[in-house]
Protein backbone atom coordinates (compact mmCIF):
# COMPACT_ATOMS: atom_id res chain seq x y z
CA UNK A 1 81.72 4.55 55.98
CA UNK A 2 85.33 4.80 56.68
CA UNK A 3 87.38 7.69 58.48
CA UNK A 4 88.96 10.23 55.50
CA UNK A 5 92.13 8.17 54.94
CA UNK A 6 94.44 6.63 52.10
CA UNK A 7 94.87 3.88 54.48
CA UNK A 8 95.09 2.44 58.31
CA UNK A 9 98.08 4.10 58.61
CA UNK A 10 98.06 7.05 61.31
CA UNK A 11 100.89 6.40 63.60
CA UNK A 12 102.44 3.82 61.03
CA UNK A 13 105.78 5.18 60.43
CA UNK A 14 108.90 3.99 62.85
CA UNK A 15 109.36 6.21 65.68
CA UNK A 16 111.50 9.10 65.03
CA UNK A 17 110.40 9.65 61.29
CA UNK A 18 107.20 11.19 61.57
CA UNK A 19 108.74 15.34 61.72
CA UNK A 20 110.97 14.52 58.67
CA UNK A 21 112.82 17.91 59.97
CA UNK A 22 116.70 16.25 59.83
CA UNK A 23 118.00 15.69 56.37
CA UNK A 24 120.97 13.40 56.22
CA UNK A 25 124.02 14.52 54.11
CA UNK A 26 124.10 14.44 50.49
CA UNK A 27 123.34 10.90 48.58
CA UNK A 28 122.39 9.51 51.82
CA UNK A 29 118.79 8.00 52.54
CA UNK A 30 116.75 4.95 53.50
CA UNK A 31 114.33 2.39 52.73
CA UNK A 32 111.31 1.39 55.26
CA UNK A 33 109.29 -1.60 54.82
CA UNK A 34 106.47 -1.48 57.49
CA UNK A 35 103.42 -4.51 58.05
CA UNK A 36 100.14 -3.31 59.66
CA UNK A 37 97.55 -4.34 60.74
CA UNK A 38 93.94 -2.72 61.34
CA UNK A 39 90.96 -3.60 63.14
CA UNK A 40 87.75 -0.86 63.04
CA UNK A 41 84.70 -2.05 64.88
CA UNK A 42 82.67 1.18 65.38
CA UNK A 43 81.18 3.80 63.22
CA UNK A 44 81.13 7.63 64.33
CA UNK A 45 78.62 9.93 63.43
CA UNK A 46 78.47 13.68 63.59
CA UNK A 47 77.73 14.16 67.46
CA UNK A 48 80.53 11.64 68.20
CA UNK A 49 78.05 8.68 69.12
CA UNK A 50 79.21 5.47 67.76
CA UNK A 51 77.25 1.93 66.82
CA UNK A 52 78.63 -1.42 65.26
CA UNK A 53 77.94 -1.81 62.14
CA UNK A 54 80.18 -4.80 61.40
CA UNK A 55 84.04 -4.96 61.51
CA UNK A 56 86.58 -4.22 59.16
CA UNK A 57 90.17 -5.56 59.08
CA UNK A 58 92.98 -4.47 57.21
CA UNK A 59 96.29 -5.93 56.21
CA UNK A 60 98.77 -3.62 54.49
CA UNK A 61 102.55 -3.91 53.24
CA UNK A 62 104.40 -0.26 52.75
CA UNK A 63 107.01 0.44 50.99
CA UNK A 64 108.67 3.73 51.87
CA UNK A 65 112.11 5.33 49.90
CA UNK A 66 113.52 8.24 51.29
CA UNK A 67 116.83 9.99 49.38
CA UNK A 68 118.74 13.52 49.92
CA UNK A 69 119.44 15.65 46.76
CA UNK A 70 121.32 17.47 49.05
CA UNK A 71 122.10 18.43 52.85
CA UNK A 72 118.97 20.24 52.55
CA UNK A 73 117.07 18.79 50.14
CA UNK A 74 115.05 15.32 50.36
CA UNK A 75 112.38 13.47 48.22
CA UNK A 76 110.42 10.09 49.35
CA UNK A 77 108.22 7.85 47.56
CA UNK A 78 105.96 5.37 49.31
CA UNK A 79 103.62 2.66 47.79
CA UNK A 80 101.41 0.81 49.64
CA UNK A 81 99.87 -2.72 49.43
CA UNK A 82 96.48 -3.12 50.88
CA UNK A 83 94.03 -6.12 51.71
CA UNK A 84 90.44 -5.37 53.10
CA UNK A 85 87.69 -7.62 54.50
CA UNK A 86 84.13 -6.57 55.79
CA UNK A 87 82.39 -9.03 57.97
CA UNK A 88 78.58 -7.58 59.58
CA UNK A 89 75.09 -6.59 58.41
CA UNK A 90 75.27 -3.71 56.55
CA UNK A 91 77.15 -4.37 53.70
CA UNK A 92 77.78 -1.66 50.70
CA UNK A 93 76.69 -3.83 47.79
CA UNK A 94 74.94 -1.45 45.77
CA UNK A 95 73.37 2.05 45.96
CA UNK A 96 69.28 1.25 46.44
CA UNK A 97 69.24 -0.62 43.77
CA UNK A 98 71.22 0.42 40.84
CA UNK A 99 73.11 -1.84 39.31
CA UNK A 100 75.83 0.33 37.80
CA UNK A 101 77.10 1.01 41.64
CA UNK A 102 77.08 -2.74 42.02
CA UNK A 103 80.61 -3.41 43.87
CA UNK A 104 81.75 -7.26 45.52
CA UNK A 105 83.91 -6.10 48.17
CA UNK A 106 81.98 -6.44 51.22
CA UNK A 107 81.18 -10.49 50.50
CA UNK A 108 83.34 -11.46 53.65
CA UNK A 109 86.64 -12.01 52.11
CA UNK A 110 89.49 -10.23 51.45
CA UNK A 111 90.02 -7.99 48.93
CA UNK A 112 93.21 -5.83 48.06
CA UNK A 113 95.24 -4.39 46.06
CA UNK A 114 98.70 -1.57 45.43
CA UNK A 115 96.35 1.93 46.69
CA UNK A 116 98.51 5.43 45.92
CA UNK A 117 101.53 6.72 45.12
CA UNK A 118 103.11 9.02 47.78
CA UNK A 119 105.10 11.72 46.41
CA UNK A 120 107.16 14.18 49.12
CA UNK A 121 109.72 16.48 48.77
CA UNK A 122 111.00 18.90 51.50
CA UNK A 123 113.88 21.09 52.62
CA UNK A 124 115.76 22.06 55.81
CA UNK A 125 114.91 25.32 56.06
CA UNK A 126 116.91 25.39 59.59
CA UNK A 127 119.63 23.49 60.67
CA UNK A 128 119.96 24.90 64.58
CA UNK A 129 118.97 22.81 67.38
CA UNK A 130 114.95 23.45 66.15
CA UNK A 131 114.89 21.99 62.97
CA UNK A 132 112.24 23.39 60.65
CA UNK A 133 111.40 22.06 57.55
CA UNK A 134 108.69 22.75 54.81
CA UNK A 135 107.55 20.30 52.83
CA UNK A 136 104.47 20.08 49.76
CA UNK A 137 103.10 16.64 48.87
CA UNK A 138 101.23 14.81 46.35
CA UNK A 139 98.93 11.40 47.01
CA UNK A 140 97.98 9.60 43.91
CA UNK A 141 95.75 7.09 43.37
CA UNK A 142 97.86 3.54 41.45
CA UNK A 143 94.80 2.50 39.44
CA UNK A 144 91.05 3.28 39.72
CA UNK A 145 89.87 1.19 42.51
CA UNK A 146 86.88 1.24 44.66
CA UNK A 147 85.82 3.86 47.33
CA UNK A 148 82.28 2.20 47.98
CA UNK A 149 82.08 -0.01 50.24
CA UNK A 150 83.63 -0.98 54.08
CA UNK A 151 86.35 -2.89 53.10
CA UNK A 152 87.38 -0.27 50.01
CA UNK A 153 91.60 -0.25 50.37
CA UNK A 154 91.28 3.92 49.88
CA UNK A 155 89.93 6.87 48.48
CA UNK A 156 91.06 6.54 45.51
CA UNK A 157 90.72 10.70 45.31
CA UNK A 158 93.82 13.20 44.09
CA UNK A 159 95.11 15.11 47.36
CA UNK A 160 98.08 17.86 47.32
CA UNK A 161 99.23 18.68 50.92
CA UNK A 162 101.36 21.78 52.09
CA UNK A 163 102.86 21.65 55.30
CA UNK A 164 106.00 22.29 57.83
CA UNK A 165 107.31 19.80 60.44
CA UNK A 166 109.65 20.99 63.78
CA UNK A 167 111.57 19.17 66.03
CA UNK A 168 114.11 19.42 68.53
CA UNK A 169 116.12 17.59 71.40
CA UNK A 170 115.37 18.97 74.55
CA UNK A 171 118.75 19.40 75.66
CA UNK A 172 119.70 20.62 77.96
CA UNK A 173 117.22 19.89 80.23
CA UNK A 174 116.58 16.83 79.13
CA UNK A 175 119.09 15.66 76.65
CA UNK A 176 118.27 12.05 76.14
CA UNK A 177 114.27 13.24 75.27
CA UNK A 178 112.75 15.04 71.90
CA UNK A 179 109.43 16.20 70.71
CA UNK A 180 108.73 16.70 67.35
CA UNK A 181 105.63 17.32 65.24
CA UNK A 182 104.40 17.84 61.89
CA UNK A 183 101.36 19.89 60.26
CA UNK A 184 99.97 19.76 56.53
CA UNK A 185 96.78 21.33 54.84
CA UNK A 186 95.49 18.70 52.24
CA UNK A 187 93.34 20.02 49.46
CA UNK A 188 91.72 17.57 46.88
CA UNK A 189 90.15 18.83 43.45
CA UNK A 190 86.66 18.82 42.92
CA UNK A 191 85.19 15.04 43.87
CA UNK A 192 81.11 14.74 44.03
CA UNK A 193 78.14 16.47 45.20
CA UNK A 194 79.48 19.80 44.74
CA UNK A 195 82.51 19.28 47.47
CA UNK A 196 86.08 19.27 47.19
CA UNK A 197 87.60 17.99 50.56
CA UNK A 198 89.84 20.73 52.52
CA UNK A 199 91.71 18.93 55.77
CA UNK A 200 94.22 19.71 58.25
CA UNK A 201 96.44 16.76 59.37
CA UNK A 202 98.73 17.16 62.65
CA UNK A 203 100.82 14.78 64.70
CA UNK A 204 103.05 15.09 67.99
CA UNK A 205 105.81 12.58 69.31
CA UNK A 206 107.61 12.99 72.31
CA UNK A 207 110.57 10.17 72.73
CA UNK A 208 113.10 9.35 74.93
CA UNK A 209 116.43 7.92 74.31
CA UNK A 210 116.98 5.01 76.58
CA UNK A 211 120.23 4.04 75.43
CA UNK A 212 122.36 4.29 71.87
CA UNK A 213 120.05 1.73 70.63
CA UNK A 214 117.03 1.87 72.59
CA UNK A 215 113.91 4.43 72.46
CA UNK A 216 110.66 4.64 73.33
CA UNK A 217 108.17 6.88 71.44
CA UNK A 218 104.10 8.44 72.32
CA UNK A 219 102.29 9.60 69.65
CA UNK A 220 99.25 11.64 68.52
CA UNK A 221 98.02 11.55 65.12
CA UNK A 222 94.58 14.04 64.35
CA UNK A 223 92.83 14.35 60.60
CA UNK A 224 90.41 17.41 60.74
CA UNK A 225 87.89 17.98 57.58
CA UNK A 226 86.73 21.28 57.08
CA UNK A 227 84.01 20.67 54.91
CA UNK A 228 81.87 17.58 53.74
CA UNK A 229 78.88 15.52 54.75
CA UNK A 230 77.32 14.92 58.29
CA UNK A 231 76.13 11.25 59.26
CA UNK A 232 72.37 11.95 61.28
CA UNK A 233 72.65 8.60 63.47
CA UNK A 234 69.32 8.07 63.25
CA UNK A 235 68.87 9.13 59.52
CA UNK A 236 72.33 7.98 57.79
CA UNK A 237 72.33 6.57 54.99
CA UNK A 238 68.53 7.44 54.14
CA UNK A 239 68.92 11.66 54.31
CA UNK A 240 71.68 11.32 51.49
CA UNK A 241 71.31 11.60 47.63
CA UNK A 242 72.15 8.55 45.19
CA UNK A 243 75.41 10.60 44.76
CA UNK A 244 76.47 11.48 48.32
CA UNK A 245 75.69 8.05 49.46
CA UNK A 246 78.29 6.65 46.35
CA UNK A 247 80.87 8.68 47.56
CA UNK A 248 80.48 8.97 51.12
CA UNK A 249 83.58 8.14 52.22
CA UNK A 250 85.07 10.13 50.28
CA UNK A 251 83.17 13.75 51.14
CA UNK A 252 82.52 12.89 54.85
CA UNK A 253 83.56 15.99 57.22
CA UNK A 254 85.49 13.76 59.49
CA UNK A 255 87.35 14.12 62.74
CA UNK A 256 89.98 11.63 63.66
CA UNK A 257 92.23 11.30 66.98
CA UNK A 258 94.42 8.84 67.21
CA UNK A 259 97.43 7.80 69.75
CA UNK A 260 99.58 4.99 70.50
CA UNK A 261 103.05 4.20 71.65
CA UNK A 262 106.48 2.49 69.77
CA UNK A 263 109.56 1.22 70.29
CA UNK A 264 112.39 1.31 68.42
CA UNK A 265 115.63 -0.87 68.31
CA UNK A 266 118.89 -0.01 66.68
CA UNK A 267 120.46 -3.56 65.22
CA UNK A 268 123.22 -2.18 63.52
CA UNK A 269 124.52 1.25 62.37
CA UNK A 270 122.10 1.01 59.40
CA UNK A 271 119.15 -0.85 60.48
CA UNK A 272 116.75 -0.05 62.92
CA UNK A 273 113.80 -2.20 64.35
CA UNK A 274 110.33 -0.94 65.62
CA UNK A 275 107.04 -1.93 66.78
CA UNK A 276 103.76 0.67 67.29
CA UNK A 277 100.66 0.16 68.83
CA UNK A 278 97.89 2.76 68.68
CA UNK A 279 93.81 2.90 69.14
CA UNK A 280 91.23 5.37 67.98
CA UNK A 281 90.38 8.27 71.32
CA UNK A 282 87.84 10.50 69.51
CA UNK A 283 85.62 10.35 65.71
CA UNK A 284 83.02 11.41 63.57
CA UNK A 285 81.32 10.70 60.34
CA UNK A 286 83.86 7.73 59.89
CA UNK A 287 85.29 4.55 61.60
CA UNK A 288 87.16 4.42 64.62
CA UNK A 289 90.07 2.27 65.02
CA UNK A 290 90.09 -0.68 67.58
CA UNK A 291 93.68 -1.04 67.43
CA UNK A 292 96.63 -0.35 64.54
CA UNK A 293 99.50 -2.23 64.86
CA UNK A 294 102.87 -1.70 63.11
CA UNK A 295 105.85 -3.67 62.60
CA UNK A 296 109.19 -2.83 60.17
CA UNK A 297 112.06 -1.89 59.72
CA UNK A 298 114.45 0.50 58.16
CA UNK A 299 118.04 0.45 56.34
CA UNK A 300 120.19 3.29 56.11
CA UNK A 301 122.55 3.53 52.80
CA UNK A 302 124.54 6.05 51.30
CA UNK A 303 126.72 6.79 47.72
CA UNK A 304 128.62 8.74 49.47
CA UNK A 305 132.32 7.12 49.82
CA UNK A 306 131.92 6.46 53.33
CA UNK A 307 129.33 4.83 54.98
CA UNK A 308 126.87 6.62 57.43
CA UNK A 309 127.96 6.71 61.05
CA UNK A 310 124.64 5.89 62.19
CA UNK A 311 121.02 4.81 60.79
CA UNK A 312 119.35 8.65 60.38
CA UNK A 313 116.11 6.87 62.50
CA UNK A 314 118.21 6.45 65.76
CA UNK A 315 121.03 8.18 65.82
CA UNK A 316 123.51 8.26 68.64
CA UNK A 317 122.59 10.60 71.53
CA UNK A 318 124.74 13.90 70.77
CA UNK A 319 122.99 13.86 67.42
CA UNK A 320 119.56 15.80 66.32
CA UNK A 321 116.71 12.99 66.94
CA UNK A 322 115.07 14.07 64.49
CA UNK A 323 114.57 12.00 60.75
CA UNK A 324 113.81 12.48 57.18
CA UNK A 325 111.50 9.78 56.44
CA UNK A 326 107.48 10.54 55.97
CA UNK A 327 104.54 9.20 56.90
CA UNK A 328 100.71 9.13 56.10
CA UNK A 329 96.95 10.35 55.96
């Protein structure tokens, strides 16, 4: 079982583009390329108590493009790369015996594979010191991969999000700092055993600017299912039909906290370093997280006929610290 996720990815993004509430000019955008790296070593059931079950580790390469239509308007498209490897006792191999359900992916070794298509668009609905901007989203699964199994890369489920993100400097009190956050409601169509998932996804940063090419970033990341399956720790998987157990993952009514900390290091006008490190606080009916770490970076361009003053991820400190790139499940 595996928290409700398209990937390892909570608290992935480079600091400063998790709000997506500042929308460069027109033609401007960026390009993110991010490495992570996973480890989950405990699974959560519904009254929060945990075991070890075996661990899982993930490796994952993202791809993120972010591009204004206009001063207000923005899309990105993200693509992610994903490699998964189970090592413990309780393998997924099959579902009590039937051999259609048979999957390989929990032998020991990796396994990956490109998981879904990220599809955002969103627009500055204000452009005063609290920048507000709503935003609808569609997650699509690449191919039809495998959700059975420990070291499955995702899902592989249709989700449509609707959400707003807000974020402001908090000059003039504290002009260097900024807090920013971001909520979505994720609905997926009709999956197995009679539920369609409903979740709420939230995050918070608060950052300080350092210096002009300096910051340091904390962050919270929470996924909240509103409907779905239970795990009994002392009956899971045995309580669950041949169908529930197939798609367990997928259905579970889980509850993930996550939080972690970044830092972020402007190279040039248009390219911008980072490194995150976060760890699982609170679960259920899923895994939780050892610890999720992030490396990347991201390049600024533009079309227009000059070239940006300043990479949108870091910008200098009398501008809005807050970016137009997106982020994950």
């Amino acid at each position: 079982m595996r928290a409700a996720r398209l990937l390892p990815l909570l608290l992935a993004l480079p600091p400063g583009l998790m709000a997506q509430a500042w929308l460069p000019a027109q033609g401007d955008g960026s390009v993110s390329i991010l490495y992570q790296y996973d480890i989950s070593r405990l699974h959560s059931y519904e009254d929060g108590r945990t075991n070890d079950r075996g661990h899982t580790y993930f490796d994952a390469m993202i791809v993120n493009t972010d591009f204004s239509l206009t001063d207000r308007l923005a899309i990105q498209i993200g693509l992610p790369f994903v490699e998964a490897r189970y090592v413990g006792p309780k393998p997924h191999l099959l579902v009590r015996g039937d051999a259609s359900t048979e999957v390989a992916i929990d032998n020991g070794n990796y396994h990956g594979g490109f998981q879904d298509f990220r599809f955002n668009v969103r627009y500055a609905l204000s452009r005063r010191a609290l920048k507000i901007t709503p935003f609808v989203e569609a997650i699509l699964p690449s191919h039809a991969y495998s959700s059975f199994g420990h070291a499955a890369i995702g899902l592989n489920e249709h989700e449509y999000r609707m959400g707003v993100s807000v974020g402001r400097r908090l000059n003039p009190i504290l002009p260097k700092a900024f807090v920013q956050g971001q909520y979505a409601f994720g609905f997926t169509p009709y999956v197995a055993a009679g539920i369609a998932p409903r979740r709420s996804y939230g995050e918070l940063q608060l950052g300080y600017l350092l210096s002009r090419r300096i910051s340091f970033q904390g962050s919270s990341a929470l996924t909240w299912s509103h409907n779905g399956l239970d795990y009994d720790i002392n009956l899971f998987p045995t309580n669950l039909t041949n169908e529930q157990y197939l798609n367990h993952d997928r259905i579970a009514q889980s509850k993930l906290l996550d939080a972690g900390g970044s830092v972020s290091y402007l190279v040039n006008k248009s390219t911008n370093f980072f490194v995150s490190v976060s760890h699982s606080f609170y679960g259920t009916n899923g895994h939780l997280r050892y610890v999720v770490t992030t490396v990347g970076f991201t390049k600024a361009f533009t079309t227009a006929s000059e070239k940006a003053s300043v990479l949108a991820a870091l910008p200098e400190a009398n501008k809005a610290m807050v970016c137009t790139c997106a982020k994950t499940k």
